[in-house]
C-alpha atoms as a PDB file:
ATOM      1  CA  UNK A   1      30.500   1.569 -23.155  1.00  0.00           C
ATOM      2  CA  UNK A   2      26.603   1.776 -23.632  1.00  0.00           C
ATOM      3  CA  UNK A   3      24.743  -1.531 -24.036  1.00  0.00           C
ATOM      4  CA  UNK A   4      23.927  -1.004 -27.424  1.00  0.00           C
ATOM      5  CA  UNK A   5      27.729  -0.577 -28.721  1.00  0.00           C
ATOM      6  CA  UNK A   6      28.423  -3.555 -26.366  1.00  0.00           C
ATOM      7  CA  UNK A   7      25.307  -5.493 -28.100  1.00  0.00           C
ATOM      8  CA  UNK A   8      26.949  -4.605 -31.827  1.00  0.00           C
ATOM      9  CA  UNK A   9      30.474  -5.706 -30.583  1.00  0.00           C
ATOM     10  CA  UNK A  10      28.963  -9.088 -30.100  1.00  0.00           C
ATOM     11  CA  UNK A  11      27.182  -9.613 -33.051  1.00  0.00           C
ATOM     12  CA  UNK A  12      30.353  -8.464 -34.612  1.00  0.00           C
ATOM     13  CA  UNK A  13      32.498 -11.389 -32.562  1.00  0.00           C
ATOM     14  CA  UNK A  14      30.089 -13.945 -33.545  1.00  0.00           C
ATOM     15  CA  UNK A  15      29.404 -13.730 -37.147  1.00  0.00           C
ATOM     16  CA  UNK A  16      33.107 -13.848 -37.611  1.00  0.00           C
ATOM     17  CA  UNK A  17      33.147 -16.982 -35.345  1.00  0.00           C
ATOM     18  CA  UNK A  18      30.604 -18.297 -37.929  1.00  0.00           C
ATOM     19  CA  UNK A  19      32.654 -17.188 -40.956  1.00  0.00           C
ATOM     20  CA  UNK A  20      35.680 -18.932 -39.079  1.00  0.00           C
ATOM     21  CA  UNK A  21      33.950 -22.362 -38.424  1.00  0.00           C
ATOM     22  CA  UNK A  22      32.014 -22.873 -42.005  1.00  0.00           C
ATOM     23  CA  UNK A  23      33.904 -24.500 -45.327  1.00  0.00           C
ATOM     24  CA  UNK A  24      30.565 -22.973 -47.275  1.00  0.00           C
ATOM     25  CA  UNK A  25      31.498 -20.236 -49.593  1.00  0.00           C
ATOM     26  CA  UNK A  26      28.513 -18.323 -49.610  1.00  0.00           C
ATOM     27  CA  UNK A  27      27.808 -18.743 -45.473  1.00  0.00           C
ATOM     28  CA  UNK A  28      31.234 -17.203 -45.151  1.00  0.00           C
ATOM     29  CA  UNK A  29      30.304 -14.278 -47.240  1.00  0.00           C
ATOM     30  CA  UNK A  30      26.804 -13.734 -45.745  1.00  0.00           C
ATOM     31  CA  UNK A  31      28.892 -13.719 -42.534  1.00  0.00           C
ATOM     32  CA  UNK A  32      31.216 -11.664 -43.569  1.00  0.00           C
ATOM     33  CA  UNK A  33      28.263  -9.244 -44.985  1.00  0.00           C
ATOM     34  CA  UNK A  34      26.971  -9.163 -41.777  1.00  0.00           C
ATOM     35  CA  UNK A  35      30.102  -8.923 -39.530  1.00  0.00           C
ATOM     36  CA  UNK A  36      31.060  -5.380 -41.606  1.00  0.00           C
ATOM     37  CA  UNK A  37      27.105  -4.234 -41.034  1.00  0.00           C
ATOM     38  CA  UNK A  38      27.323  -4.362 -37.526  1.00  0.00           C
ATOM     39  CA  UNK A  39      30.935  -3.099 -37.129  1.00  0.00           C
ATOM     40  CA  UNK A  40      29.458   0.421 -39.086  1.00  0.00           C
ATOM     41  CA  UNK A  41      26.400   0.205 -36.576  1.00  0.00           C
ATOM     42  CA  UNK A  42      29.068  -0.149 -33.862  1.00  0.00           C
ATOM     43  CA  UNK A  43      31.111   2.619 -35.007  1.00  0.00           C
ATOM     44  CA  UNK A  44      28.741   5.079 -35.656  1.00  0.00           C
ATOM     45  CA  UNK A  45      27.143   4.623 -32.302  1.00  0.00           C
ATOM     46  CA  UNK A  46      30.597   5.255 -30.533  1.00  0.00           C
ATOM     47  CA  UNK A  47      30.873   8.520 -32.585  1.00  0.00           C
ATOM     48  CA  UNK A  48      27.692   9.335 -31.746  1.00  0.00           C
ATOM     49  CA  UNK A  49      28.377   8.833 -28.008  1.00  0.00           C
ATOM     50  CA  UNK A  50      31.827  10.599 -28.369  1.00  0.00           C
ATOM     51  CA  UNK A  51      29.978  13.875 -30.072  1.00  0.00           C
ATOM     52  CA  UNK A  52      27.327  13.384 -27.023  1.00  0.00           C
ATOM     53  CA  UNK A  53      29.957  13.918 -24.486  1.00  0.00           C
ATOM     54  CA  UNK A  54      31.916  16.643 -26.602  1.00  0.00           C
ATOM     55  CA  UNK A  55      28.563  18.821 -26.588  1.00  0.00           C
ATOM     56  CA  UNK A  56      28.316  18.271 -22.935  1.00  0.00           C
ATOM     57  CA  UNK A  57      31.688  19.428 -22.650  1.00  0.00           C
ATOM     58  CA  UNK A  58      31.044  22.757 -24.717  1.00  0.00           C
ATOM     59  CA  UNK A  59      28.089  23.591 -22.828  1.00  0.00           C
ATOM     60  CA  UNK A  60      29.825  23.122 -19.678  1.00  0.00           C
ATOM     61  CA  UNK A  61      33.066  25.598 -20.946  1.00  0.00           C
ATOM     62  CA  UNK A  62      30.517  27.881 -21.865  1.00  0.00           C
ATOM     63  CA  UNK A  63      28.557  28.140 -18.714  1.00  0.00           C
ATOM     64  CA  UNK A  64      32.268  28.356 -16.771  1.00  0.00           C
ATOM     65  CA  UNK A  65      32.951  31.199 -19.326  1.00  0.00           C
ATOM     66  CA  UNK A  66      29.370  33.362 -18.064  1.00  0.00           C
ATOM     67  CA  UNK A  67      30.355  32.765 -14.830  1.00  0.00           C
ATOM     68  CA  UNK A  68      34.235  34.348 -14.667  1.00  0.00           C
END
């Protein structure tokens, strides 16, 4: 897994570790807020890496297909 999605994972992990440890109402939203922000960051840069490798995949079928 790239840095990056490793990087969002962790943010992820710790502002639900913050919503888990406060009794205040609004921290535990704004955690919560947050936590869901970097879980779409996290999942769009997986599907980005996932279409990355699909290309590479195509292009490699492709040039096995010019070569037969």
């Amino acid at each position: 897994m790239p840095a990056t999605i490793d990087f969002y994972l962790a943010r992820v992990a710790q502002c639900d570790k913050e919503a888990q440890e406060t009794n205040l109402a609004n921290v535990k939203e704004r955690c919560l807020r947050s936590k869901a922000a970097w879980q779409i960051m996290s999942d769009r840069a997986l599907l980005v890496q996932i279409d990355r490798k699909r290309q590479a995949l195509d292009k490699m079928r492709k040039k096995d297909d010019h070569l037969d």
